[in-house]
PDB file of N, CA and C in Angstrom:
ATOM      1  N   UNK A   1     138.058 159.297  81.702  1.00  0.00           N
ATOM      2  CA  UNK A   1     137.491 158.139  82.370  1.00  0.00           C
ATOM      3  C   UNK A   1     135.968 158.235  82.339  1.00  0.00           C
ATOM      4  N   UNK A   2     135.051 157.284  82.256  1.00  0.00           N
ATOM      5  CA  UNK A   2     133.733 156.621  82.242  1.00  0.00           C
ATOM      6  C   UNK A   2     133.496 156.366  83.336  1.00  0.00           C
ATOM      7  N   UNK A   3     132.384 156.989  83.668  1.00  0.00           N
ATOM      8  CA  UNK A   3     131.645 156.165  85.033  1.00  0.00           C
ATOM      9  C   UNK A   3     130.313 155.912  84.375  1.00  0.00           C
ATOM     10  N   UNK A   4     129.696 154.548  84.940  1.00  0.00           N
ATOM     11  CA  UNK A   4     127.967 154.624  84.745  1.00  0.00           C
ATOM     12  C   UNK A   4     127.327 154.285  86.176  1.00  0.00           C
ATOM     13  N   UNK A   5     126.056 154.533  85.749  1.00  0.00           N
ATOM     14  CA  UNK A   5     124.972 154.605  86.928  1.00  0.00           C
ATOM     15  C   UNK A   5     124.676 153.230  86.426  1.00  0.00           C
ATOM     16  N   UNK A   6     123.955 152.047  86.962  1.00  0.00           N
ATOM     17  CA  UNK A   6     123.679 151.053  86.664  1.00  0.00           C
ATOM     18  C   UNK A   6     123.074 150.542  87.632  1.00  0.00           C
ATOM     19  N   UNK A   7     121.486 149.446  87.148  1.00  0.00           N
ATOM     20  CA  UNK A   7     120.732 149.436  87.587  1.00  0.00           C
ATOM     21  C   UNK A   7     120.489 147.628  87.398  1.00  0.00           C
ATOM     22  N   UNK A   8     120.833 146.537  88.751  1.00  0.00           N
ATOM     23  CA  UNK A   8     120.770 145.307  88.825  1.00  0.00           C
ATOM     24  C   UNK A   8     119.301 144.805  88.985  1.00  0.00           C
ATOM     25  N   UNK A   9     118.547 143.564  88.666  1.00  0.00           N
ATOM     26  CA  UNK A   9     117.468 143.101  88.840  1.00  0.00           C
ATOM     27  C   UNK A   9     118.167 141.561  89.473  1.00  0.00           C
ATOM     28  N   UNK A  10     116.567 140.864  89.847  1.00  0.00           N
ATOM     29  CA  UNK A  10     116.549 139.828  90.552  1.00  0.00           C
ATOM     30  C   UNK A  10     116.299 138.981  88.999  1.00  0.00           C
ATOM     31  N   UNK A  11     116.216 137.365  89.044  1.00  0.00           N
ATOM     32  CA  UNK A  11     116.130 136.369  88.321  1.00  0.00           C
ATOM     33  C   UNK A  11     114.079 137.033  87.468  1.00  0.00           C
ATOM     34  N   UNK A  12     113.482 137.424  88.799  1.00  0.00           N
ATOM     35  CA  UNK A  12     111.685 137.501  88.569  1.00  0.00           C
ATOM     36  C   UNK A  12     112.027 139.241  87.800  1.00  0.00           C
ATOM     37  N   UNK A  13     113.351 139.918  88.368  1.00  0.00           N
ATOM     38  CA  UNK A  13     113.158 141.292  88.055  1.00  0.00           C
ATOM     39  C   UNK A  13     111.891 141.963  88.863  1.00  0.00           C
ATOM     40  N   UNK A  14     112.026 141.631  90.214  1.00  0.00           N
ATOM     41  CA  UNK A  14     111.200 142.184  91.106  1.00  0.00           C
ATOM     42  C   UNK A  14     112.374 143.312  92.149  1.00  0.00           C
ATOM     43  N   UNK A  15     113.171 142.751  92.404  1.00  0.00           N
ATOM     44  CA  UNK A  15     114.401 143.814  93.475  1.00  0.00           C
ATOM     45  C   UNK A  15     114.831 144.526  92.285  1.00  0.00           C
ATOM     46  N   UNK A  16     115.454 145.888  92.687  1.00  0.00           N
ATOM     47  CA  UNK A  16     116.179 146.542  92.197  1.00  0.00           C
ATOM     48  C   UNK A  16     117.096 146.899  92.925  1.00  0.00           C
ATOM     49  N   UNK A  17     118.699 147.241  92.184  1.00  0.00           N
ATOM     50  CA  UNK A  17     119.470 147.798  92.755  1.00  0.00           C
ATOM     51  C   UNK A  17     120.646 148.982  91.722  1.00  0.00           C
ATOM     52  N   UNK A  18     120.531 149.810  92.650  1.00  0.00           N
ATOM     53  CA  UNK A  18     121.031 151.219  91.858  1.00  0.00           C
ATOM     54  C   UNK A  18     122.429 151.383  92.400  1.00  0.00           C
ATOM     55  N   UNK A  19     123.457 151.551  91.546  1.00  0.00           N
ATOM     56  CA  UNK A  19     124.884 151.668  91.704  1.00  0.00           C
ATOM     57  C   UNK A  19     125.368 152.357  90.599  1.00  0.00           C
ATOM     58  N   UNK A  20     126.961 153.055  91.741  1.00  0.00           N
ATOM     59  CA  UNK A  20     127.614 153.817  89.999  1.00  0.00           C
ATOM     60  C   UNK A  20     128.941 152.912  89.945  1.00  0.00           C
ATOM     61  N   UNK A  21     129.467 152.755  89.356  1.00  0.00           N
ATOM     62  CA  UNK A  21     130.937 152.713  89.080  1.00  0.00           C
ATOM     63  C   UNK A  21     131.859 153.095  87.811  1.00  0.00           C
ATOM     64  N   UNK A  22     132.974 152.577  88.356  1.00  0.00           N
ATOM     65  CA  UNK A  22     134.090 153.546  86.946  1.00  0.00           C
ATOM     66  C   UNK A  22     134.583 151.826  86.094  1.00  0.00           C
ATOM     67  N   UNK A  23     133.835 150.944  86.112  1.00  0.00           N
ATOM     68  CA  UNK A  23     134.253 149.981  85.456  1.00  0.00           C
ATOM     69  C   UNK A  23     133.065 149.099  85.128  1.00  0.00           C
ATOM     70  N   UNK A  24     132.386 149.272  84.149  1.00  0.00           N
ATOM     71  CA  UNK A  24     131.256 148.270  84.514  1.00  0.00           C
ATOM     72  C   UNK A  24     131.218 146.849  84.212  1.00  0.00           C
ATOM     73  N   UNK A  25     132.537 146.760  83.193  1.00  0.00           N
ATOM     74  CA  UNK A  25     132.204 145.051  83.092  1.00  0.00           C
ATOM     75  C   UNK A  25     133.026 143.950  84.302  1.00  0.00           C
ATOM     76  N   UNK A  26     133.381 144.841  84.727  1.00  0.00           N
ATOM     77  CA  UNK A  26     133.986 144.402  86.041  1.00  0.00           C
ATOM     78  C   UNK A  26     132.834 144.098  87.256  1.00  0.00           C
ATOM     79  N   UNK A  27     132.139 145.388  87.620  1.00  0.00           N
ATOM     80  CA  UNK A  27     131.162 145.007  88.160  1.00  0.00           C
ATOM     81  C   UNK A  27     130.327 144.236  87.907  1.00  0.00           C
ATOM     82  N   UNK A  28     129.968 144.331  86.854  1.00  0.00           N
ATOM     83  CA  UNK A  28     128.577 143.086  86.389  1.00  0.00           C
ATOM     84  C   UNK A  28     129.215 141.823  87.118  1.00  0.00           C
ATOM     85  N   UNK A  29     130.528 141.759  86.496  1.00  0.00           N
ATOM     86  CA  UNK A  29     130.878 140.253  86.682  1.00  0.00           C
ATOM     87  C   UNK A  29     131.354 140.070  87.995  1.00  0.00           C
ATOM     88  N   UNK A  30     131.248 141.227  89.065  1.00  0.00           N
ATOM     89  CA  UNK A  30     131.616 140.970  90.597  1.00  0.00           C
ATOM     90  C   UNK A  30     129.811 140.167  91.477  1.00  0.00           C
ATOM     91  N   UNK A  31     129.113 141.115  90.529  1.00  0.00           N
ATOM     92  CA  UNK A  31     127.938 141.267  91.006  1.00  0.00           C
ATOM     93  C   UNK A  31     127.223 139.860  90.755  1.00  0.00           C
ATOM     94  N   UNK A  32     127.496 139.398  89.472  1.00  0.00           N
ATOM     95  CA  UNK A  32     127.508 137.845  88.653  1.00  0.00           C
ATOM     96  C   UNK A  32     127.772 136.711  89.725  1.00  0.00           C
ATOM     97  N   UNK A  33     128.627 137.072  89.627  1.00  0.00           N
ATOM     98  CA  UNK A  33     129.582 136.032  90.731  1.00  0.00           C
ATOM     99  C   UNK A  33     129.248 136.141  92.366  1.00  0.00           C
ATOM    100  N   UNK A  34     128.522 137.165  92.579  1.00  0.00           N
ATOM    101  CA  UNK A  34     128.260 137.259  94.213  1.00  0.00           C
ATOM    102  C   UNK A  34     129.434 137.346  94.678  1.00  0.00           C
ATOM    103  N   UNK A  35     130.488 138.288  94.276  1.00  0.00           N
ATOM    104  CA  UNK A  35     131.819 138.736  95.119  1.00  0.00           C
ATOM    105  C   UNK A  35     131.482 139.760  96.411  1.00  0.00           C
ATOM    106  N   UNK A  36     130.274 140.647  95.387  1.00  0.00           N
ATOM    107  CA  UNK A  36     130.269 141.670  96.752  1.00  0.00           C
ATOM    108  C   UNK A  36     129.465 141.158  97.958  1.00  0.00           C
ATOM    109  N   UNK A  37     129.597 141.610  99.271  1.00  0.00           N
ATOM    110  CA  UNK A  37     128.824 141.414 100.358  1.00  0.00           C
ATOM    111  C   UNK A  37     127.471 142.278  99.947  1.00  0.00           C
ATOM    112  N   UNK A  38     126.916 141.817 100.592  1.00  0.00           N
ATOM    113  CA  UNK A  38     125.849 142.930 100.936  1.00  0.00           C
ATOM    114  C   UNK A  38     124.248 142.836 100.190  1.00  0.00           C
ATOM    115  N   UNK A  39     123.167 143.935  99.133  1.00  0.00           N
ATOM    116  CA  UNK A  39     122.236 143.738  98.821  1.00  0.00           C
ATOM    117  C   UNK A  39     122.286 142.756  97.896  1.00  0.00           C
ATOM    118  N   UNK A  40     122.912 142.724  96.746  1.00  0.00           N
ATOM    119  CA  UNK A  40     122.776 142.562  95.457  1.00  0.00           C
ATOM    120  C   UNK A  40     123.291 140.936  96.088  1.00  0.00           C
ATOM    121  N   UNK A  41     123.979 140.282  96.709  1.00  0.00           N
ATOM    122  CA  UNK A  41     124.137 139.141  97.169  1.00  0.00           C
ATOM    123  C   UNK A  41     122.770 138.389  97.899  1.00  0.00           C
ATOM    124  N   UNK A  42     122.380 139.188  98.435  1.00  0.00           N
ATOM    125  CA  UNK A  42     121.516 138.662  99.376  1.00  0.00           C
ATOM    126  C   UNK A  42     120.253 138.426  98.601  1.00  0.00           C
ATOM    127  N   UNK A  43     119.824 139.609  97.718  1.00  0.00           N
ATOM    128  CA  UNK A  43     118.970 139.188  96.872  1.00  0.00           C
ATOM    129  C   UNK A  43     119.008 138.773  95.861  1.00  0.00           C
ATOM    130  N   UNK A  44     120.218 137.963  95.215  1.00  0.00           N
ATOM    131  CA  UNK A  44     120.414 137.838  93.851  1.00  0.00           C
ATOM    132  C   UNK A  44     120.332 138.303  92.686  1.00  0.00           C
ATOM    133  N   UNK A  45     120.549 139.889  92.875  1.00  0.00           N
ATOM    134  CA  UNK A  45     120.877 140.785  91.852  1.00  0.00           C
ATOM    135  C   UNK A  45     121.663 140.770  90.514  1.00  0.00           C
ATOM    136  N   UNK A  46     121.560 139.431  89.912  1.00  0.00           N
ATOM    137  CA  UNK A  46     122.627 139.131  88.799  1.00  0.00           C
ATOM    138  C   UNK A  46     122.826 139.832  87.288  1.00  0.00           C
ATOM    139  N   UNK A  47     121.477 140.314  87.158  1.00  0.00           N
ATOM    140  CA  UNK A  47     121.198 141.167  86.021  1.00  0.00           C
ATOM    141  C   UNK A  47     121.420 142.174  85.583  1.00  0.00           C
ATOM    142  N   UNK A  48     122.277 142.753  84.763  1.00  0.00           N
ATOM    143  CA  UNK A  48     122.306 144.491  84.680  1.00  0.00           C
ATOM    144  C   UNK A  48     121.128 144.552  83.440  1.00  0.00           C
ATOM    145  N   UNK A  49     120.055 145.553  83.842  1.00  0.00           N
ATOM    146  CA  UNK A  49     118.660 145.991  83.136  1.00  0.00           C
ATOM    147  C   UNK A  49     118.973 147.177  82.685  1.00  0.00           C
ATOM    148  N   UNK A  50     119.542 147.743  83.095  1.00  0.00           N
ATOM    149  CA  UNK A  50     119.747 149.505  82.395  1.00  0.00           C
ATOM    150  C   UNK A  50     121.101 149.685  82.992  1.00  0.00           C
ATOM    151  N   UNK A  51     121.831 150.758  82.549  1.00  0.00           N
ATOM    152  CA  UNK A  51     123.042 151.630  82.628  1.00  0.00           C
ATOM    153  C   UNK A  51     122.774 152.580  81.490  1.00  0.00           C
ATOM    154  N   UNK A  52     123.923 153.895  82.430  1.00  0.00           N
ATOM    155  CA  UNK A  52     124.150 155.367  81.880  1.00  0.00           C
ATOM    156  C   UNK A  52     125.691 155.794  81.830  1.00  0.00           C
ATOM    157  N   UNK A  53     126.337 156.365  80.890  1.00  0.00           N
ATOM    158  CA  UNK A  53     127.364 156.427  81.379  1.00  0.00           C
ATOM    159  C   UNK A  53     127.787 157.985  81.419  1.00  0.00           C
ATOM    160  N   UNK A  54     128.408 158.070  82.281  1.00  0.00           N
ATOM    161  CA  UNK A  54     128.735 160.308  82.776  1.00  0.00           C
ATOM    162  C   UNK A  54     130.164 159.913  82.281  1.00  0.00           C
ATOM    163  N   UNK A  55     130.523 161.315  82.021  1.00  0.00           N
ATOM    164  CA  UNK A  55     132.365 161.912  82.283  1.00  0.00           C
ATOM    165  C   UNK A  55     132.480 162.269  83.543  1.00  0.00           C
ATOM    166  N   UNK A  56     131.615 162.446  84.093  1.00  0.00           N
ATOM    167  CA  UNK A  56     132.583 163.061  85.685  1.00  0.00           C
ATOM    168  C   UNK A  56     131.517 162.193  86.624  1.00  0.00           C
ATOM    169  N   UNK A  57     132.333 161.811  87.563  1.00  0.00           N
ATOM    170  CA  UNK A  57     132.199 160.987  89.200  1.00  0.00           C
ATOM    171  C   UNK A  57     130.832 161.726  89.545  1.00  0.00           C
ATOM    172  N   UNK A  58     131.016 163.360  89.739  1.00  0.00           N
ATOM    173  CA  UNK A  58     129.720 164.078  90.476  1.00  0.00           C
ATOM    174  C   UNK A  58     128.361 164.023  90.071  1.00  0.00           C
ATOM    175  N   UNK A  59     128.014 163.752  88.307  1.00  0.00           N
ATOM    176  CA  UNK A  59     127.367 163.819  87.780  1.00  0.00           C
ATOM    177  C   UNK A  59     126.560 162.726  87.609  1.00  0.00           C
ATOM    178  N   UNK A  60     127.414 161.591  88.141  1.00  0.00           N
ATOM    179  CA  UNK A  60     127.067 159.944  87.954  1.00  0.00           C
ATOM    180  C   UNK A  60     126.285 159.737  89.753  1.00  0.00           C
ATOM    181  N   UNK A  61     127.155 159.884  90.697  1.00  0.00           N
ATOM    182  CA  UNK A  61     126.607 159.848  91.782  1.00  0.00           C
ATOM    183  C   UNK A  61     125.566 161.015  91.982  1.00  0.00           C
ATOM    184  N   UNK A  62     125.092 161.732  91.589  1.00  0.00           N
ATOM    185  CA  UNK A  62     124.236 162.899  91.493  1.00  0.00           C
ATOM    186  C   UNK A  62     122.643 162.123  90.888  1.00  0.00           C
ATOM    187  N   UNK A  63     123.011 161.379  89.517  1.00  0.00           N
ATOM    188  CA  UNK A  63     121.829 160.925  88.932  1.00  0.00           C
ATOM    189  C   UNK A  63     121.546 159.196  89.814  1.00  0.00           C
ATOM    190  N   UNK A  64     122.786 158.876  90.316  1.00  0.00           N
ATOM    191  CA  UNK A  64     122.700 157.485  91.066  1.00  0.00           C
ATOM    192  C   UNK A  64     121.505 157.906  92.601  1.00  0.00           C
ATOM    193  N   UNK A  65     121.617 158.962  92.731  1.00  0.00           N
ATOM    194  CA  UNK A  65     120.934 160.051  93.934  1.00  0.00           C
ATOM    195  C   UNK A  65     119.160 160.132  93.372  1.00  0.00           C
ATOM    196  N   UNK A  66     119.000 160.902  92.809  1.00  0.00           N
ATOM    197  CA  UNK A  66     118.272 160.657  91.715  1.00  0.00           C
ATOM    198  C   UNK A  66     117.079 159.595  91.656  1.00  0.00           C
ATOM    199  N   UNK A  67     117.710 158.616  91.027  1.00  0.00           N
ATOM    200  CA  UNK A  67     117.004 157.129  90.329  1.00  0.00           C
ATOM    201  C   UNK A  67     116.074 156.728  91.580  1.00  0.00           C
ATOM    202  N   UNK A  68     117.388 156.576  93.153  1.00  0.00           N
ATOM    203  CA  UNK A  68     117.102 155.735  94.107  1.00  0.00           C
ATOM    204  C   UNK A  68     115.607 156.445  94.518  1.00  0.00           C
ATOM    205  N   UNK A  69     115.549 158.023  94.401  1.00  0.00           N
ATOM    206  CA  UNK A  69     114.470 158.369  95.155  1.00  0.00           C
ATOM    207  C   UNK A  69     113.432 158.478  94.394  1.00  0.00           C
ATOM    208  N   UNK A  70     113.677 157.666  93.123  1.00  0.00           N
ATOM    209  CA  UNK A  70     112.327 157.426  92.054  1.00  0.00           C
ATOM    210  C   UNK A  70     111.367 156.231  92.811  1.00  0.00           C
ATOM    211  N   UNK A  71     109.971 156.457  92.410  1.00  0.00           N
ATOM    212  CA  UNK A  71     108.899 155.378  92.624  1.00  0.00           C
ATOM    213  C   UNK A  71     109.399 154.091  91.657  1.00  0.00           C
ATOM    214  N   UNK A  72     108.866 152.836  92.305  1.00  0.00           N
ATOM    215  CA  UNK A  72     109.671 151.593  91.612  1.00  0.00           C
ATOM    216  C   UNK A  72     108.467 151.934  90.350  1.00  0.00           C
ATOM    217  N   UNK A  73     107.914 152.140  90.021  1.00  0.00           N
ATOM    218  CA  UNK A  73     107.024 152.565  89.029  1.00  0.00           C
ATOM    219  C   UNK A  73     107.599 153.094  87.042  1.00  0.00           C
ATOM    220  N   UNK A  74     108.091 154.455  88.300  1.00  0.00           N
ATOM    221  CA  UNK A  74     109.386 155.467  87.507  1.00  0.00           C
ATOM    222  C   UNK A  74     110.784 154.373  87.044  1.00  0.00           C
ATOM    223  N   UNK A  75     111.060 153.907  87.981  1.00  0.00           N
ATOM    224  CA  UNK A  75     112.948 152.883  87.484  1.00  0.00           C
ATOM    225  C   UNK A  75     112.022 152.157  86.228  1.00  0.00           C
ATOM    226  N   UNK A  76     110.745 151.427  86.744  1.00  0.00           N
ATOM    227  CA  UNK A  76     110.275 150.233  85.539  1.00  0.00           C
ATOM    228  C   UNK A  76     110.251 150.597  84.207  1.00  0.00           C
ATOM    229  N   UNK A  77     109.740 152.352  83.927  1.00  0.00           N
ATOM    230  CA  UNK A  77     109.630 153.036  83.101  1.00  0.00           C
ATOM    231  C   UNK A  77     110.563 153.480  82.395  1.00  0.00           C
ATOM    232  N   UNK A  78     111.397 153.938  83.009  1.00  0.00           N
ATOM    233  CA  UNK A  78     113.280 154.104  82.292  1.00  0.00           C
ATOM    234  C   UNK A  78     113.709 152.873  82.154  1.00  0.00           C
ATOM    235  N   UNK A  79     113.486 151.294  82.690  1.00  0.00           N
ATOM    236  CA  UNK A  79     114.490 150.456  82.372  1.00  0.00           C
ATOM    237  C   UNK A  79     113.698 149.957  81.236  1.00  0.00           C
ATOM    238  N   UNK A  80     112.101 150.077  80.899  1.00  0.00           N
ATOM    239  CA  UNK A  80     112.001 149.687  79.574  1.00  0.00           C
ATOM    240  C   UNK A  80     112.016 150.164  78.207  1.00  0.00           C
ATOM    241  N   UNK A  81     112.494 151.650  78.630  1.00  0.00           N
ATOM    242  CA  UNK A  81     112.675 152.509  77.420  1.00  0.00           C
ATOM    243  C   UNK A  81     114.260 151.932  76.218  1.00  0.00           C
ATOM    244  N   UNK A  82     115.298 151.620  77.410  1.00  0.00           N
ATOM    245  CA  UNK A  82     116.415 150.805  76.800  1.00  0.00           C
ATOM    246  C   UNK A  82     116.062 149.602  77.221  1.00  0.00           C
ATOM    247  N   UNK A  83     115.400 149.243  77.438  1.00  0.00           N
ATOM    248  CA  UNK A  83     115.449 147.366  77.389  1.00  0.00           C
ATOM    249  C   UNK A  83     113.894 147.117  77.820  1.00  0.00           C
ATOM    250  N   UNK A  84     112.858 146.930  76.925  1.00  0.00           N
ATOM    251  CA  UNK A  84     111.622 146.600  76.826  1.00  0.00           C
ATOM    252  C   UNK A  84     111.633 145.503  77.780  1.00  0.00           C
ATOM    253  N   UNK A  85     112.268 144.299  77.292  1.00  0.00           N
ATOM    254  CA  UNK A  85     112.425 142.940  77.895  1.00  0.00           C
ATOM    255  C   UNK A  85     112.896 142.736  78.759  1.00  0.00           C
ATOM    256  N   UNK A  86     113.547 144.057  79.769  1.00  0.00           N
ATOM    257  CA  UNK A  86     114.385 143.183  80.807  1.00  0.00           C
ATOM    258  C   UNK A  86     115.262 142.511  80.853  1.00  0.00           C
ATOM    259  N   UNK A  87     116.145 141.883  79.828  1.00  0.00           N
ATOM    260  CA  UNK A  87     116.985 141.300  79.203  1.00  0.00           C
ATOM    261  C   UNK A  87     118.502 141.664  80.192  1.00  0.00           C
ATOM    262  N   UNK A  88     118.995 140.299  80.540  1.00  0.00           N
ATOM    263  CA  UNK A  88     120.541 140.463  80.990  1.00  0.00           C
ATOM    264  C   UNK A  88     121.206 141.152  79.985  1.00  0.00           C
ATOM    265  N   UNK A  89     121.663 142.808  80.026  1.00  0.00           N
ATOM    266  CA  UNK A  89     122.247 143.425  79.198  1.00  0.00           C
ATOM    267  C   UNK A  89     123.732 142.946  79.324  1.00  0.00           C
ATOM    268  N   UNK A  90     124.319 142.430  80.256  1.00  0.00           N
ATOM    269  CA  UNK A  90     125.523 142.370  80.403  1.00  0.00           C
ATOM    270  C   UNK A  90     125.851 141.518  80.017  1.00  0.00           C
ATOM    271  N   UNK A  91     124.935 140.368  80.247  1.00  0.00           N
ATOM    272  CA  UNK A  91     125.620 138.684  78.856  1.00  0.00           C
ATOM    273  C   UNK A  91     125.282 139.044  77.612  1.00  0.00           C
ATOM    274  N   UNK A  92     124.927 140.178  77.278  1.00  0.00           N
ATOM    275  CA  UNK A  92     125.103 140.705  75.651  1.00  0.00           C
ATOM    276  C   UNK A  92     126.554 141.636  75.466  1.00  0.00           C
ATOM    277  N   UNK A  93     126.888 142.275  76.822  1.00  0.00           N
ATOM    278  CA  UNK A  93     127.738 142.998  76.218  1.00  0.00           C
ATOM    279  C   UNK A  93     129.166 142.516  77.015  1.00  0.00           C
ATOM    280  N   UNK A  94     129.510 141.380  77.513  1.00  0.00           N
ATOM    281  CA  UNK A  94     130.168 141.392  78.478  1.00  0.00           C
ATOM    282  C   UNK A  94     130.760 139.691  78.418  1.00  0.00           C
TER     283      UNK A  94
END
């Protein structure tokens, strides 16, 4: 099984939001849709900008640990190394 760390933006790509899960095109499209309660609803988190994917649960929530206590500086810097543009990765792959 696959887990990834994955990393949502706002419409401006000003909010960020850091999550792991064991399904990601599921999530995108929970997150898409505003199924879940909570941040990514409230701020309109529709975008997946970066993802990672681990073999094991510990290793994924470990680097999901990680990211969050990066400077928004640091996330901007890793999310443009795989995606210069910011680009909805998930309406490319999903």
């Amino acid at each position: 099984m696959s887990y990834w760390v994955y990393i949502m933006t706002n419409a401006y790509r000003y909010v960020l939001y850091i999550g792991v899960t064991n399904n990601l095109p599921r999530r995108y499209q929970e997150h898409r849709n505003g199924m879940l309660e909570g941040f990514t609803k409230k701020y309109n988190c529709h975008c997946l900008v970066y993802y990672e994917e681990y073999q094991r649960i510990e290793d994924a929530i470990a680097r999901e640990k990680q990211l969050k206590n990066w400077s928004r500086a640091k996330k901007y810097v890793l999310i443009r190394r795989l995606n210069p543009k910011m680009e909805d990765l998930g309406a490319f792959f999903f």
